[in-house]
N, C-alpha and C. Protein backbone atom coordinates (compact mmCIF):
# COMPACT_ATOMS: atom_id res chain seq x y z
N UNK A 1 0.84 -1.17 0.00
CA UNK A 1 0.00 0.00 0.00
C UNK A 1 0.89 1.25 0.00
N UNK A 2 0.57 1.95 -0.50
CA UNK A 2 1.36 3.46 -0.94
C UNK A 2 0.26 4.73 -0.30
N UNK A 3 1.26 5.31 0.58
CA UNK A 3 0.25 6.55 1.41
C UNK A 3 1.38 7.73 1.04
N UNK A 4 0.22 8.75 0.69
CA UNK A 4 0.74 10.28 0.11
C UNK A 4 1.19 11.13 1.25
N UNK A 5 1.62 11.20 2.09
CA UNK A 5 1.62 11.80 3.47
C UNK A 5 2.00 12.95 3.36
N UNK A 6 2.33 14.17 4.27
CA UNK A 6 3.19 14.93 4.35
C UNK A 6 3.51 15.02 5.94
N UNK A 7 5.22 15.54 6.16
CA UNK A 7 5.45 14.96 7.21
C UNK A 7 6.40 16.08 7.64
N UNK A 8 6.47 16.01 9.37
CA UNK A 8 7.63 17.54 9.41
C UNK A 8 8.76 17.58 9.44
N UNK A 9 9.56 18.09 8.56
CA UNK A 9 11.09 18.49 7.87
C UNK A 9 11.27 17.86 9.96
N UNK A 10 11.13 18.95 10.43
CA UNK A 10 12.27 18.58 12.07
C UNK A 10 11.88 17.04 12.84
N UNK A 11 10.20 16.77 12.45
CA UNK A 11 10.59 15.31 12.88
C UNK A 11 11.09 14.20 12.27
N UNK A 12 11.02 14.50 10.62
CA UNK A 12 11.83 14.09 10.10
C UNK A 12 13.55 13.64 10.01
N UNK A 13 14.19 15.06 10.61
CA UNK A 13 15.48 14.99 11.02
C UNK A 13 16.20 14.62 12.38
N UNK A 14 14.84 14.33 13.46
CA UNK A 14 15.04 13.43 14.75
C UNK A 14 14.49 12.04 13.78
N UNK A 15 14.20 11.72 14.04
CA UNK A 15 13.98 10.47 13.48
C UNK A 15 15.33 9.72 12.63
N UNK A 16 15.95 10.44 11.85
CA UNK A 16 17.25 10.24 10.97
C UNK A 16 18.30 10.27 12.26
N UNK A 17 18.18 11.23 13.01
CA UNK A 17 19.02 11.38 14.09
C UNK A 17 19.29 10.39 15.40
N UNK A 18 18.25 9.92 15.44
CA UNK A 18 17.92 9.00 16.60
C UNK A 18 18.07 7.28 15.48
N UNK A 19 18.02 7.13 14.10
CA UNK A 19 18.28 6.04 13.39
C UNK A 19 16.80 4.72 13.10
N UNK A 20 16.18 6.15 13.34
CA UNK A 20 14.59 5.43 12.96
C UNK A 20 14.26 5.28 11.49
N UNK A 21 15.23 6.26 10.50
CA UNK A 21 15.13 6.33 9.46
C UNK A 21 16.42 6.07 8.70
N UNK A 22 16.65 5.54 8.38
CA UNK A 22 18.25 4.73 8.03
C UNK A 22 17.77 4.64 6.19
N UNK A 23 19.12 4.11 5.65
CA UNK A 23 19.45 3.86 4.32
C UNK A 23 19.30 2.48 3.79
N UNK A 24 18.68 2.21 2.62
CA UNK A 24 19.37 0.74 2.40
C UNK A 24 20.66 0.45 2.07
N UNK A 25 21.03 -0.52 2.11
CA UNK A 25 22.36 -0.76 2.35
C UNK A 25 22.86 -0.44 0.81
N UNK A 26 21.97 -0.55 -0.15
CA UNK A 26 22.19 -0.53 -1.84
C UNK A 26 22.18 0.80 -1.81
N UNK A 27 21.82 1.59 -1.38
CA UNK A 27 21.93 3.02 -1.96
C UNK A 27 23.58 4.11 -1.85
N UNK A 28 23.41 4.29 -3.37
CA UNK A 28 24.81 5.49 -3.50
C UNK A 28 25.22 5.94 -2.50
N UNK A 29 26.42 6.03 -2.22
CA UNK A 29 27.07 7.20 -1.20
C UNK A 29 26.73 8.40 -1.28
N UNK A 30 26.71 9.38 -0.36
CA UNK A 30 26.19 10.67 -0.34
C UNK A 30 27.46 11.59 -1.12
N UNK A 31 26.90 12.62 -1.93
CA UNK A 31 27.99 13.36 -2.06
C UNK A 31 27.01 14.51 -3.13
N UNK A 32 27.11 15.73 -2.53
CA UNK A 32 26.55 17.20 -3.00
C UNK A 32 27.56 18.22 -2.44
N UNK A 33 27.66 19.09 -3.74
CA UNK A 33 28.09 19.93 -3.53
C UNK A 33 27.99 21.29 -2.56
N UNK A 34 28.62 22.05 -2.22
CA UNK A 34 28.23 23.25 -1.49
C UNK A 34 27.17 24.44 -2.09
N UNK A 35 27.16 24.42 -3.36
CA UNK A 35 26.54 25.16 -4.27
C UNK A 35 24.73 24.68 -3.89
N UNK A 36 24.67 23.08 -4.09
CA UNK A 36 23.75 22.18 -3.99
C UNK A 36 23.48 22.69 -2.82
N UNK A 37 23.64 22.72 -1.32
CA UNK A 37 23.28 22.34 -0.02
C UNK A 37 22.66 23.57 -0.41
N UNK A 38 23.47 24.95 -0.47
CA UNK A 38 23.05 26.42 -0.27
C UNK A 38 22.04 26.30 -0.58
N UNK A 39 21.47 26.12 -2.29
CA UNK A 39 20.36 25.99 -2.87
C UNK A 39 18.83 25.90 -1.86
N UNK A 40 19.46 23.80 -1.32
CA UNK A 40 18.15 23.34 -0.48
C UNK A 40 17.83 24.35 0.46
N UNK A 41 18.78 24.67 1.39
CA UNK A 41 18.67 25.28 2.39
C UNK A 41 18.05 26.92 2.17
N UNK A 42 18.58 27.30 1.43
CA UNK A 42 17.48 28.33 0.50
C UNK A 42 15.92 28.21 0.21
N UNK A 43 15.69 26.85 0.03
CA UNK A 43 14.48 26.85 -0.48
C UNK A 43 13.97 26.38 0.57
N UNK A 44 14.14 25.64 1.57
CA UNK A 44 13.58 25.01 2.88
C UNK A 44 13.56 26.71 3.80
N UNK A 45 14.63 27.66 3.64
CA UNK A 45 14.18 28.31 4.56
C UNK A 45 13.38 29.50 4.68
N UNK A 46 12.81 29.22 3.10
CA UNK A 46 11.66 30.19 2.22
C UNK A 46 10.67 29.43 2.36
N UNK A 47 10.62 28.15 2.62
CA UNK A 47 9.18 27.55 2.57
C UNK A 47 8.84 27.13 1.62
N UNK A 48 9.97 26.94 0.41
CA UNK A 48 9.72 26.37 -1.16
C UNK A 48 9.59 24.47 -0.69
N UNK A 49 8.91 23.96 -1.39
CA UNK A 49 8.59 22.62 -1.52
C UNK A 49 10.33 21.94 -2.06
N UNK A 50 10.87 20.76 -1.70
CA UNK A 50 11.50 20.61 -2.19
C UNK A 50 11.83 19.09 -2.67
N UNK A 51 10.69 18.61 -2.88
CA UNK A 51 10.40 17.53 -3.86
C UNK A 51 9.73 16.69 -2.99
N UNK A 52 9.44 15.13 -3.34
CA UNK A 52 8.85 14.09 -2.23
C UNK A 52 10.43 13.03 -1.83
N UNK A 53 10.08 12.84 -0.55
CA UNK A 53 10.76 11.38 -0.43
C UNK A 53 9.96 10.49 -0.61
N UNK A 54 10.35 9.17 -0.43
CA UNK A 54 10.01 8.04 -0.95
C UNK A 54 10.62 6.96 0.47
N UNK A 55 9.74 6.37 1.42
CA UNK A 55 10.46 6.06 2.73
C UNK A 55 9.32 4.37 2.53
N UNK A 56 10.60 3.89 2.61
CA UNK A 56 9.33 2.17 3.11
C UNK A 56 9.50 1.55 4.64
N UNK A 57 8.42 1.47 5.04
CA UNK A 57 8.33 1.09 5.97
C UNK A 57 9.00 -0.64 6.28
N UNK A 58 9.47 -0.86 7.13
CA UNK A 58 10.40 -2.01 7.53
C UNK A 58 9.65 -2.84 8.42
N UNK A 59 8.51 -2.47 8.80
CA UNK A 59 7.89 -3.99 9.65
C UNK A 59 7.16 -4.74 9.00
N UNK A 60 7.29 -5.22 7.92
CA UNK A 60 7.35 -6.45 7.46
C UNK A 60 8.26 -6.98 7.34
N UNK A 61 7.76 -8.56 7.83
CA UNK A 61 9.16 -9.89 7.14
C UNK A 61 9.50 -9.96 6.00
N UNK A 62 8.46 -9.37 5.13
CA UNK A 62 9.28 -9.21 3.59
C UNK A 62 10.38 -8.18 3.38
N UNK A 63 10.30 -7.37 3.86
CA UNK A 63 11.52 -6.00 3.90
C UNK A 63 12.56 -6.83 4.62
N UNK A 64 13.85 -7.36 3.50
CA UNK A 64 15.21 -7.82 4.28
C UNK A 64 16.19 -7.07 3.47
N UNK A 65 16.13 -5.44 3.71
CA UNK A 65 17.12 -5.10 3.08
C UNK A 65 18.25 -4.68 4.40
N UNK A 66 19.66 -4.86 3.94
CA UNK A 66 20.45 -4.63 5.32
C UNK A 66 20.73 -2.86 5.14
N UNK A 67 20.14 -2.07 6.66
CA UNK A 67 20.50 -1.10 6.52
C UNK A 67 21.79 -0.24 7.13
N UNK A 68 21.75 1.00 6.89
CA UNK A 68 22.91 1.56 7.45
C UNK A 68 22.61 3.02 7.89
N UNK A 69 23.02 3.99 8.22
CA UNK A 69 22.38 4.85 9.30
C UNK A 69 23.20 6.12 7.71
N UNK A 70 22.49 7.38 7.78
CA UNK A 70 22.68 8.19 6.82
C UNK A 70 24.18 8.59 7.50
N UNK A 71 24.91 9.28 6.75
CA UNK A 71 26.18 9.77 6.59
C UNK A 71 26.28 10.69 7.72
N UNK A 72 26.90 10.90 8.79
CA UNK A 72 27.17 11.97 9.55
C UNK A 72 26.42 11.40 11.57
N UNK A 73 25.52 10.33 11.26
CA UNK A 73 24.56 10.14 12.22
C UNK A 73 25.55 9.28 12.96
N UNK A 74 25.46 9.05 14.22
CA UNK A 74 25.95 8.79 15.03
C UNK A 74 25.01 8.39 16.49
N UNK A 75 24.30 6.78 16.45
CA UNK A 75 24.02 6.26 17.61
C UNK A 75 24.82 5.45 18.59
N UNK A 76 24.66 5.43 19.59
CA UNK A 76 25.27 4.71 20.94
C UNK A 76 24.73 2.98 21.22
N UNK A 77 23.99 3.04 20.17
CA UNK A 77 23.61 1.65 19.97
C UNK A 77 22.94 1.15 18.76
N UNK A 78 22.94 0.20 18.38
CA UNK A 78 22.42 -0.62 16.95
C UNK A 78 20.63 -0.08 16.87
N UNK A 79 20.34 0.66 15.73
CA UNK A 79 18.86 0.82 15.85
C UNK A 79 18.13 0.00 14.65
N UNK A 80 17.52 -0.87 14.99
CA UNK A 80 16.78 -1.42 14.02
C UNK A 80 15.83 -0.56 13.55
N UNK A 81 15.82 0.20 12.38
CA UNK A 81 15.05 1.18 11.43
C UNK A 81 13.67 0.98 11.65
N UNK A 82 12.56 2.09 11.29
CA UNK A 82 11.32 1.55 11.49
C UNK A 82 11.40 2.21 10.09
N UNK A 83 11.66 2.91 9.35
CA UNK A 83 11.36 3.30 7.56
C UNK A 83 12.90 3.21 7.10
N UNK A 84 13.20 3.28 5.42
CA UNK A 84 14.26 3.14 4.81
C UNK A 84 13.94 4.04 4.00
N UNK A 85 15.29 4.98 3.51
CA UNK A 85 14.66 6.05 2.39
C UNK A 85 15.33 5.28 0.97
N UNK A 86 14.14 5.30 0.10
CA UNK A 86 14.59 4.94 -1.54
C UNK A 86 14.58 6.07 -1.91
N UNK A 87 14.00 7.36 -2.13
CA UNK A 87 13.99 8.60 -2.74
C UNK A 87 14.14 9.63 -1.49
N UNK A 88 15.67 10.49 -2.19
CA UNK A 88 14.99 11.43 -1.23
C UNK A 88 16.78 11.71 -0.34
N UNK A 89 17.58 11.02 -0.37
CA UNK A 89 18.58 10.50 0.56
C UNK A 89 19.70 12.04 0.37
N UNK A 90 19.88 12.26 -1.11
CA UNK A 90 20.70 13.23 -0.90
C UNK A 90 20.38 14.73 -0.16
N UNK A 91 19.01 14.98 -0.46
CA UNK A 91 18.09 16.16 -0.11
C UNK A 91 18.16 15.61 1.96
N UNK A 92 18.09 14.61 2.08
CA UNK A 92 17.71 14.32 3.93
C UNK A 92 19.20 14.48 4.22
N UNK A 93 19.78 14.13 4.09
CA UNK A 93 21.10 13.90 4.07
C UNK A 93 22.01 15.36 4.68
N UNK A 94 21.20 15.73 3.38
CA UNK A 94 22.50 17.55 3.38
C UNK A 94 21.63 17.86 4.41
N UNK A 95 20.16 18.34 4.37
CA UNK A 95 19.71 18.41 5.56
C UNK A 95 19.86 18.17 7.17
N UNK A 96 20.09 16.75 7.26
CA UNK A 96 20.36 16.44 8.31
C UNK A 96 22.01 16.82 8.58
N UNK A 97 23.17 16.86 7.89
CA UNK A 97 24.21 17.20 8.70
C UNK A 97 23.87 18.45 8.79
N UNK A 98 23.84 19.26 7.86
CA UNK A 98 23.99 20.83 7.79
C UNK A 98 22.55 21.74 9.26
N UNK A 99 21.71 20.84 9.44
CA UNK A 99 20.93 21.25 10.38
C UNK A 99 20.75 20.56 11.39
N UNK A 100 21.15 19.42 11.83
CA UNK A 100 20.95 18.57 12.98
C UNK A 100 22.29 18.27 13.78
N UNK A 101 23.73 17.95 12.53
CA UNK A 101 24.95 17.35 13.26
C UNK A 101 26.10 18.33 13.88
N UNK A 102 26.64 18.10 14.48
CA UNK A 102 27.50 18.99 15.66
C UNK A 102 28.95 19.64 14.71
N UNK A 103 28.82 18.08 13.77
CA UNK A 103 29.77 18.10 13.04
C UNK A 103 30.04 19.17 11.55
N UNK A 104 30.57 19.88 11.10
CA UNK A 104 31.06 20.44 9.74
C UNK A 104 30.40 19.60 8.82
N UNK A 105 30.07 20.02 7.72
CA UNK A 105 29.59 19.19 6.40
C UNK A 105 30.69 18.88 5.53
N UNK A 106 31.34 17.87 5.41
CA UNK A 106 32.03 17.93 4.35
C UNK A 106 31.33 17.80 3.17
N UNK A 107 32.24 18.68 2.14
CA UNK A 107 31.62 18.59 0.95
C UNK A 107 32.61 19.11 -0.01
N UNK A 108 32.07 19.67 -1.14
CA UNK A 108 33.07 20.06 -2.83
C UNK A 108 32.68 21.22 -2.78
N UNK A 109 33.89 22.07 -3.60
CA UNK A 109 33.23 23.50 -4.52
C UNK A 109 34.05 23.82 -5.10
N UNK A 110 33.42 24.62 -6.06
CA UNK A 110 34.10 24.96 -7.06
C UNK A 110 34.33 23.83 -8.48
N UNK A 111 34.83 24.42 -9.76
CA UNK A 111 34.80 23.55 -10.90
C UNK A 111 35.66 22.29 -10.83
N UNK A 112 36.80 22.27 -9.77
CA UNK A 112 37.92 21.43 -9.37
C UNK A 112 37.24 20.32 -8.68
N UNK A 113 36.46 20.80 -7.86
CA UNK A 113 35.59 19.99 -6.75
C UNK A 113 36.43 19.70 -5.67
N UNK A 114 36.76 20.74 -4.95
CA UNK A 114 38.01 21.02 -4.10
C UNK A 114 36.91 21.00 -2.87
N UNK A 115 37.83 19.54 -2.21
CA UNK A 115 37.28 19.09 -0.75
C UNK A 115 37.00 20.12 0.13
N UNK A 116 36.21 20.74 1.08
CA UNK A 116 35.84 21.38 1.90
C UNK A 116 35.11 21.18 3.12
N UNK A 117 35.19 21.76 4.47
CA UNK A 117 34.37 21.39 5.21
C UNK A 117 34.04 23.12 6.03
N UNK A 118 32.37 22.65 5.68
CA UNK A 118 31.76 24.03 5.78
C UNK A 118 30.42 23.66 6.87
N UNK A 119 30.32 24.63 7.83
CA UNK A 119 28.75 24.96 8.58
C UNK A 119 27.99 25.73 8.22
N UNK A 120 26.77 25.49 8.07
CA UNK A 120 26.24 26.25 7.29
C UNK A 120 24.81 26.80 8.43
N UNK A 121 24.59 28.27 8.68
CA UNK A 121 23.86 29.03 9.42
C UNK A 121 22.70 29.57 9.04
């Protein structure tokens, strides 16, 4: 079954934070540029829409995908996921370090794609 929801950006990013919302283990490594983050964060902090995710829920025995916790997250213990994001990972992602983690964002800029690590306010 497929539900249209809409859901809130900040409980969204506890949820990622706390590892309720984890990755499948198949999905790309994260990697956006600084140009990219500015953008989202631009448009999230205007109130612009900035596309859908796409999250499956994991309590079924049919869901055996092995997951892994998004890039930057950091729990004190193993969380068995209650959703997995298929759409949506690079957009939660920049989000969640750049607004939730303690930590710097690493990331690229410029035409070189010259490593950087930036906070973004």
């Amino acid at each position: 079954m497929v539900n249209s929801d809409k859901f809130n950006l900040r409980d969204c990013l506890e949820d990622i934070k706390n590892g309720n919302i984890q990755l499948p283990d198949f999905q790309r490594d994260w990697k956006w540029d600084d140009e990219t983050i500015r953008r989202l964060l631009g448009s999230v902090s205007l109130s612009y829409p900035i596309g859908s995710v796409l999250l499956l829920e994991t309590g079924s025995p049919d869901v055996k995908f092995k997951a892994r916790l998004i890039e930057g997250v950091e729990v004190s213990k193993e969380v068995i996921p209650e959703k997995l994001i298929l759409d949506g990972q690079q957009r939660l992602t920049a989000l969640y370090q750049a607004l939730m983690s303690n930590q710097p964002v690493s990331t690229t800029t410029g035409h070189k794609k010259k490593s950087i690590k930036v906070r973004y306010y």
